[in-house]
PDB file of N, CA and C in Angstrom:
ATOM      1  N   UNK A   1     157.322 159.421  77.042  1.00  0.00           N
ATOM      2  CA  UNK A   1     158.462 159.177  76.196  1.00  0.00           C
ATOM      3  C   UNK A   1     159.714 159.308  77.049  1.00  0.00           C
ATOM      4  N   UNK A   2     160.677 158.400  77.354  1.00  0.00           N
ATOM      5  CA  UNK A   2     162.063 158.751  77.532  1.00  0.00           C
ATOM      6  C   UNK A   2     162.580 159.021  76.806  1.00  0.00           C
ATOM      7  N   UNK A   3     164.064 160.284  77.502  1.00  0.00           N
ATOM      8  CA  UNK A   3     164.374 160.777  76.791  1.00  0.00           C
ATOM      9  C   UNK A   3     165.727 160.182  76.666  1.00  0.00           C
ATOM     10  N   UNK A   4     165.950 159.209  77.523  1.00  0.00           N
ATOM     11  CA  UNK A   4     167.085 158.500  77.421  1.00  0.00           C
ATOM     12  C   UNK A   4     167.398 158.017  76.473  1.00  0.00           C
ATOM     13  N   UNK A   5     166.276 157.430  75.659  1.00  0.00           N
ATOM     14  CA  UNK A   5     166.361 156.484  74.441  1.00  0.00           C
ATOM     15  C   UNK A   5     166.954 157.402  73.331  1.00  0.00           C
ATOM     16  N   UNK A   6     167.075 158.174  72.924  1.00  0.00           N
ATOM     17  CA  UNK A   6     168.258 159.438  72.246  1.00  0.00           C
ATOM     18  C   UNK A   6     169.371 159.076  73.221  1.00  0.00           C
ATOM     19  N   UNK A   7     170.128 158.861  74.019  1.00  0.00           N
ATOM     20  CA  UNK A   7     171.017 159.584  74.875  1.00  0.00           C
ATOM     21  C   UNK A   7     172.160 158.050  74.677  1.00  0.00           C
ATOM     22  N   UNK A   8     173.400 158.308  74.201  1.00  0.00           N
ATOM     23  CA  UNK A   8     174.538 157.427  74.168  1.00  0.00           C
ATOM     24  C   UNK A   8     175.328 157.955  74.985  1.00  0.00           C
ATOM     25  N   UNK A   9     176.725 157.147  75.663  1.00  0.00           N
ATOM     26  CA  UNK A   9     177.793 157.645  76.502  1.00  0.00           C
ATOM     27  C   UNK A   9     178.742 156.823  75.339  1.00  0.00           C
ATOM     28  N   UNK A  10     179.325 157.422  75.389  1.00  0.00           N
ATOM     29  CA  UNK A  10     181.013 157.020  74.928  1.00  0.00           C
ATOM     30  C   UNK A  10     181.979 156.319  75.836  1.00  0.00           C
ATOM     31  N   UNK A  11     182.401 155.393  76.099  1.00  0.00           N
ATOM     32  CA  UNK A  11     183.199 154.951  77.137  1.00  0.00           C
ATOM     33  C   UNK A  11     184.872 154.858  76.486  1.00  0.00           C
ATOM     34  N   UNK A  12     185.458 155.363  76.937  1.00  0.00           N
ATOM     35  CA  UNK A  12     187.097 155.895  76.466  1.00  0.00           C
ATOM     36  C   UNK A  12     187.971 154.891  77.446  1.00  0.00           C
ATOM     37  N   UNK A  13     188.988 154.302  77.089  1.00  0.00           N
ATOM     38  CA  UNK A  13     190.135 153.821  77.556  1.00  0.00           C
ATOM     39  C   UNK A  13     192.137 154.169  77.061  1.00  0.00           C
ATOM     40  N   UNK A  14     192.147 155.090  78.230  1.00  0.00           N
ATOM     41  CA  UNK A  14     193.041 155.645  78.093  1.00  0.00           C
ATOM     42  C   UNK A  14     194.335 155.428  77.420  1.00  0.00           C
ATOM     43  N   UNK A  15     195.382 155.730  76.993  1.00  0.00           N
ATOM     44  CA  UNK A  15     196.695 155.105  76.391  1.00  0.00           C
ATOM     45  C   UNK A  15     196.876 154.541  75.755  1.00  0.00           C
ATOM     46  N   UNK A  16     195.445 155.136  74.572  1.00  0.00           N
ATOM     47  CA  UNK A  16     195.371 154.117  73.030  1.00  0.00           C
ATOM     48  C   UNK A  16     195.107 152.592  73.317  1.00  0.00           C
ATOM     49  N   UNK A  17     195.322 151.965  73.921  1.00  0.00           N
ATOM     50  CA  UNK A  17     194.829 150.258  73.833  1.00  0.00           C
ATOM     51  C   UNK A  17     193.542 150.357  73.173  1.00  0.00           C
ATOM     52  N   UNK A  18     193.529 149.263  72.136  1.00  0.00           N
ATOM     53  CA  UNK A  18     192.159 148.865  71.553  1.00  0.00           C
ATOM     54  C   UNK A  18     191.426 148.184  72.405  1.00  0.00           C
ATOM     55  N   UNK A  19     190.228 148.821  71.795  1.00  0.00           N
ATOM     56  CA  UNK A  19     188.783 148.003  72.602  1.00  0.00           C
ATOM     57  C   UNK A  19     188.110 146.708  71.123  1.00  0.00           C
ATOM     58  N   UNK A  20     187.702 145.713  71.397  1.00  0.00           N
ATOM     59  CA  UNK A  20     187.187 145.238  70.526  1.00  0.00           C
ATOM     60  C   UNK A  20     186.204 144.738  70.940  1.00  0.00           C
ATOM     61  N   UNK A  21     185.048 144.680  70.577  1.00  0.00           N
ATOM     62  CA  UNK A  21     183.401 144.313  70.717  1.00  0.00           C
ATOM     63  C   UNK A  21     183.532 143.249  70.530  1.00  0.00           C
ATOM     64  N   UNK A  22     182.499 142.197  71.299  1.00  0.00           N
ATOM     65  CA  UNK A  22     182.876 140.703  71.157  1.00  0.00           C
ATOM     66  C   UNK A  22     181.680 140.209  71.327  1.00  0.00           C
ATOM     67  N   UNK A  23     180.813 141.054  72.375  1.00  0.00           N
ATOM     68  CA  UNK A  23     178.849 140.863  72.255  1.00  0.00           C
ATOM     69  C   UNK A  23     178.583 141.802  71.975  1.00  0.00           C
ATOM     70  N   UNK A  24     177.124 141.546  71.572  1.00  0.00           N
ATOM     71  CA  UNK A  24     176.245 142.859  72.101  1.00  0.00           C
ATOM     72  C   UNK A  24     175.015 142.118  72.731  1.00  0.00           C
ATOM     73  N   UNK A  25     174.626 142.627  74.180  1.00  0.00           N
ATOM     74  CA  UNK A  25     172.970 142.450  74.925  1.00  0.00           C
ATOM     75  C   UNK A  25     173.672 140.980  74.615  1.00  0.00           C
ATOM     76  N   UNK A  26     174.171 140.229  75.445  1.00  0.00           N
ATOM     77  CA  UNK A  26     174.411 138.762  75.679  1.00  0.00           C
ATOM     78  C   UNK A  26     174.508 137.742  74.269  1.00  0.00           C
ATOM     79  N   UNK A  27     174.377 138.083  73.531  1.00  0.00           N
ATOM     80  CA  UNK A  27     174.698 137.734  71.805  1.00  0.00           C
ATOM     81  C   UNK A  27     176.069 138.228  71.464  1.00  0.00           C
ATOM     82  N   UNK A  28     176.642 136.802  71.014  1.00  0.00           N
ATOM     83  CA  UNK A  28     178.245 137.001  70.324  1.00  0.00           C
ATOM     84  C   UNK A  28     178.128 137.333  68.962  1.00  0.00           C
ATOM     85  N   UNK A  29     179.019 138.507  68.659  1.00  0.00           N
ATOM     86  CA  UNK A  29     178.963 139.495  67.297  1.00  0.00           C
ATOM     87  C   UNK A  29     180.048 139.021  67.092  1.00  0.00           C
ATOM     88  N   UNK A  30     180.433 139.610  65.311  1.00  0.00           N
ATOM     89  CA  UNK A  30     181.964 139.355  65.174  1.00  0.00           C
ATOM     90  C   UNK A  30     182.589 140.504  65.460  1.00  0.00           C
ATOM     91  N   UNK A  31     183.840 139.759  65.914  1.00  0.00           N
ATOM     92  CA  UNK A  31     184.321 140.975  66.752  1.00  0.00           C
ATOM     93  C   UNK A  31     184.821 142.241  65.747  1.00  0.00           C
ATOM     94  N   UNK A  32     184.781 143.292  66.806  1.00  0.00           N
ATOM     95  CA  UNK A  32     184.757 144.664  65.644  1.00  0.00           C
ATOM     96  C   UNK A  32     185.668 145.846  66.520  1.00  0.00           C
ATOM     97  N   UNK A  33     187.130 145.908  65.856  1.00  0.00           N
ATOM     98  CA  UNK A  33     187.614 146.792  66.570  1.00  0.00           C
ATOM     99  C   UNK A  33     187.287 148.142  66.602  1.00  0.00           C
ATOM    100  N   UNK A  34     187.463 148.955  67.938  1.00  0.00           N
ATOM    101  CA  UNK A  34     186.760 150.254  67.930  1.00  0.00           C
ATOM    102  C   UNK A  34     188.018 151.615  68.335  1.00  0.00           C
ATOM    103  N   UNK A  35     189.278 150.964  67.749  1.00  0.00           N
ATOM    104  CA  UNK A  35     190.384 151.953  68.803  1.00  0.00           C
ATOM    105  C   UNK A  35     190.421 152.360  70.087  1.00  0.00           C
ATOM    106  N   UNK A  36     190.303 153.269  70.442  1.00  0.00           N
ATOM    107  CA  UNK A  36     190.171 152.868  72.133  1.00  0.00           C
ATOM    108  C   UNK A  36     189.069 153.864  73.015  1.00  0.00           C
ATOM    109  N   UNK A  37     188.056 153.998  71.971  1.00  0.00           N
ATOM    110  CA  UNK A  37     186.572 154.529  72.384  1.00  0.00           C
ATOM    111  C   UNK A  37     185.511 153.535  71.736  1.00  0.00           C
ATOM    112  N   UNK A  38     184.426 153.402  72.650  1.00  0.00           N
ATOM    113  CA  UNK A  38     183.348 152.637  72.285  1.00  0.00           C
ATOM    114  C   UNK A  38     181.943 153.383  72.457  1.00  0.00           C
ATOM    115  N   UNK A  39     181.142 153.267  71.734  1.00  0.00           N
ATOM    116  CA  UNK A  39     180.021 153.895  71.857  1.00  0.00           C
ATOM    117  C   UNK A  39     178.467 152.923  72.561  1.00  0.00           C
ATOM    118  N   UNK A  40     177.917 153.381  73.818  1.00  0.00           N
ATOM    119  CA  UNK A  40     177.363 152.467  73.977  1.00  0.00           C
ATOM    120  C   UNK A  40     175.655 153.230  74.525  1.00  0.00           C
ATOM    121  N   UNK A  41     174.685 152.328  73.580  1.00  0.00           N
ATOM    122  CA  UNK A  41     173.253 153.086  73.996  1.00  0.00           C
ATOM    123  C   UNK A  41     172.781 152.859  74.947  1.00  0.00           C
ATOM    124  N   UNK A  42     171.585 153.945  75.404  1.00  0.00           N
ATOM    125  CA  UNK A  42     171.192 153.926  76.732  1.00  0.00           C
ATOM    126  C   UNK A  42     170.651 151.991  76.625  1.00  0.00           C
ATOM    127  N   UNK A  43     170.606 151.327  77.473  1.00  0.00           N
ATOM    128  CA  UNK A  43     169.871 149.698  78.212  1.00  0.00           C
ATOM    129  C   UNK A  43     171.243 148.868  77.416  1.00  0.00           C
ATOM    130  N   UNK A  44     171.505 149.078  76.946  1.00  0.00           N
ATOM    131  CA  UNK A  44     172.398 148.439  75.831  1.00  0.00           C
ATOM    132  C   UNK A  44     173.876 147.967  76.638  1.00  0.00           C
ATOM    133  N   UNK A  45     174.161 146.471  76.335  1.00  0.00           N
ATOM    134  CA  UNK A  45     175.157 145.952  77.138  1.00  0.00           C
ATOM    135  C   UNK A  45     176.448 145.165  75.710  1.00  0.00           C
ATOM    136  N   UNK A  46     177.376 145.807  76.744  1.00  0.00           N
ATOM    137  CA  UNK A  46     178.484 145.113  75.575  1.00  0.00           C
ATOM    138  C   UNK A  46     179.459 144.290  76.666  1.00  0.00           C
ATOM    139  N   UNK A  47     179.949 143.237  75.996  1.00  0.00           N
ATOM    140  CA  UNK A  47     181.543 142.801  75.968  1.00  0.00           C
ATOM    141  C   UNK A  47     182.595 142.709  75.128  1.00  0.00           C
ATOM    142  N   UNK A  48     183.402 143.547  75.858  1.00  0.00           N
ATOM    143  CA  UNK A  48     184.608 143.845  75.098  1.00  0.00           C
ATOM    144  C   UNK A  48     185.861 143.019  75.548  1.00  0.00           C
ATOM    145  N   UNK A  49     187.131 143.013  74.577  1.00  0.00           N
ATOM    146  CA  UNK A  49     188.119 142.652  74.938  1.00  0.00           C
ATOM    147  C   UNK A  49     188.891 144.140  74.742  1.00  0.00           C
ATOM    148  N   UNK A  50     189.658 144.200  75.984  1.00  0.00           N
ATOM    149  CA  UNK A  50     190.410 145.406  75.986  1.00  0.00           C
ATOM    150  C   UNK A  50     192.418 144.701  75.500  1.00  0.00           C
ATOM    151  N   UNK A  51     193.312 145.095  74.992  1.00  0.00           N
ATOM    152  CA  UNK A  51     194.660 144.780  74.739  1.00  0.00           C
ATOM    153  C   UNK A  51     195.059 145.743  75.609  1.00  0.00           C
ATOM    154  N   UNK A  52     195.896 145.178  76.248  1.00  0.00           N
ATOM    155  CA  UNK A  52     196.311 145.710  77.216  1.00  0.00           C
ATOM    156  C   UNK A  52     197.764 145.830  77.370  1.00  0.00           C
ATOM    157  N   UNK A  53     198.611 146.387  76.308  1.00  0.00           N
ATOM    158  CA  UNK A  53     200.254 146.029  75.348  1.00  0.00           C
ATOM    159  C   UNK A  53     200.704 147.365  75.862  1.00  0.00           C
ATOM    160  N   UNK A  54     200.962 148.499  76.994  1.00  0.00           N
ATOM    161  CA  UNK A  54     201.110 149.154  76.833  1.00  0.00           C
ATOM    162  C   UNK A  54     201.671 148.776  77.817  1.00  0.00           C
ATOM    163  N   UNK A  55     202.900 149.841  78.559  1.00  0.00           N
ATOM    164  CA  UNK A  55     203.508 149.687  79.625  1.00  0.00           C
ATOM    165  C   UNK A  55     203.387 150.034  80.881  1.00  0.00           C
ATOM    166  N   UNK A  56     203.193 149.515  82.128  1.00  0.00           N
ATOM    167  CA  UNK A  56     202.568 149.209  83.216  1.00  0.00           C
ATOM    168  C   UNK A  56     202.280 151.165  83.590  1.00  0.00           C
ATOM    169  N   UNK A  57     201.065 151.675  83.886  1.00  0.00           N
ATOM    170  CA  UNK A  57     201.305 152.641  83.767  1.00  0.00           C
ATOM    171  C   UNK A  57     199.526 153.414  84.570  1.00  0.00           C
ATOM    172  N   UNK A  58     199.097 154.793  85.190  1.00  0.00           N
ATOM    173  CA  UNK A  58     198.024 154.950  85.006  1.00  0.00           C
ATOM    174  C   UNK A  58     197.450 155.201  84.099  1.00  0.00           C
ATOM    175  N   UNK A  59     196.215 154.370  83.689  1.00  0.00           N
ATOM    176  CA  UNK A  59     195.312 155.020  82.342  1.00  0.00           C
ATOM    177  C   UNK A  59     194.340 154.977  82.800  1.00  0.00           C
ATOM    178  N   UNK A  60     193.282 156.089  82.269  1.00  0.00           N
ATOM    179  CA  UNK A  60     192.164 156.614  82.501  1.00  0.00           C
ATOM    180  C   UNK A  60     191.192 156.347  81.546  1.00  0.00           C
ATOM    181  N   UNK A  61     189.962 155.372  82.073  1.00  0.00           N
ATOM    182  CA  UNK A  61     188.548 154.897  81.974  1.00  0.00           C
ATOM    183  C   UNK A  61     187.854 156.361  81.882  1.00  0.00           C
ATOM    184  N   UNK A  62     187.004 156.541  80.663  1.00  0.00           N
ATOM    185  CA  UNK A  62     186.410 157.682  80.850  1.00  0.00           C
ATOM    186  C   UNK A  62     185.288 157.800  80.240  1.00  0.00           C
ATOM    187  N   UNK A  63     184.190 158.680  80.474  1.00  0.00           N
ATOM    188  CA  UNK A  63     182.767 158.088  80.316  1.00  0.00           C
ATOM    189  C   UNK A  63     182.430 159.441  79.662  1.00  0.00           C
ATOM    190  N   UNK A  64     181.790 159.974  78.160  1.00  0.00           N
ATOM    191  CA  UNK A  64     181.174 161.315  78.185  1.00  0.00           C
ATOM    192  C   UNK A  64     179.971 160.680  77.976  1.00  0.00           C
TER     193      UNK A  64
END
């Protein structure tokens, strides 16, 4: 049994910009905004559109 298959990461994008889901696993979903954390399962592949309206600045990509 893996134990991965329980195990999600959260992927965070810093300075509030929305994330919006646009696939999931190479299949176009309707898109689904997620504020600016996304939840993603272990094998599991997304594309997102990130907005990027904030002012030129460092923001921090972050993974729990």
């Amino acid at each position: 049994i893996n134990m991965a298959a329980l195990v999600y990461m959260t992927v965070c994008f810093g300075g509030g910009h929305n994330v919006t889901v646009t696939a999931a696993d190479a299949r176009p979903v309707e898109p689904v905004s997620f504020g600016e954390c996304v939840d993603v399962n272990s094998g599991q592949r997304l594309d997102v559109a990130l907005t990027a309206d904030r002012p030129a600045d460092n923001y921090w990509i972050t993974g729990a």
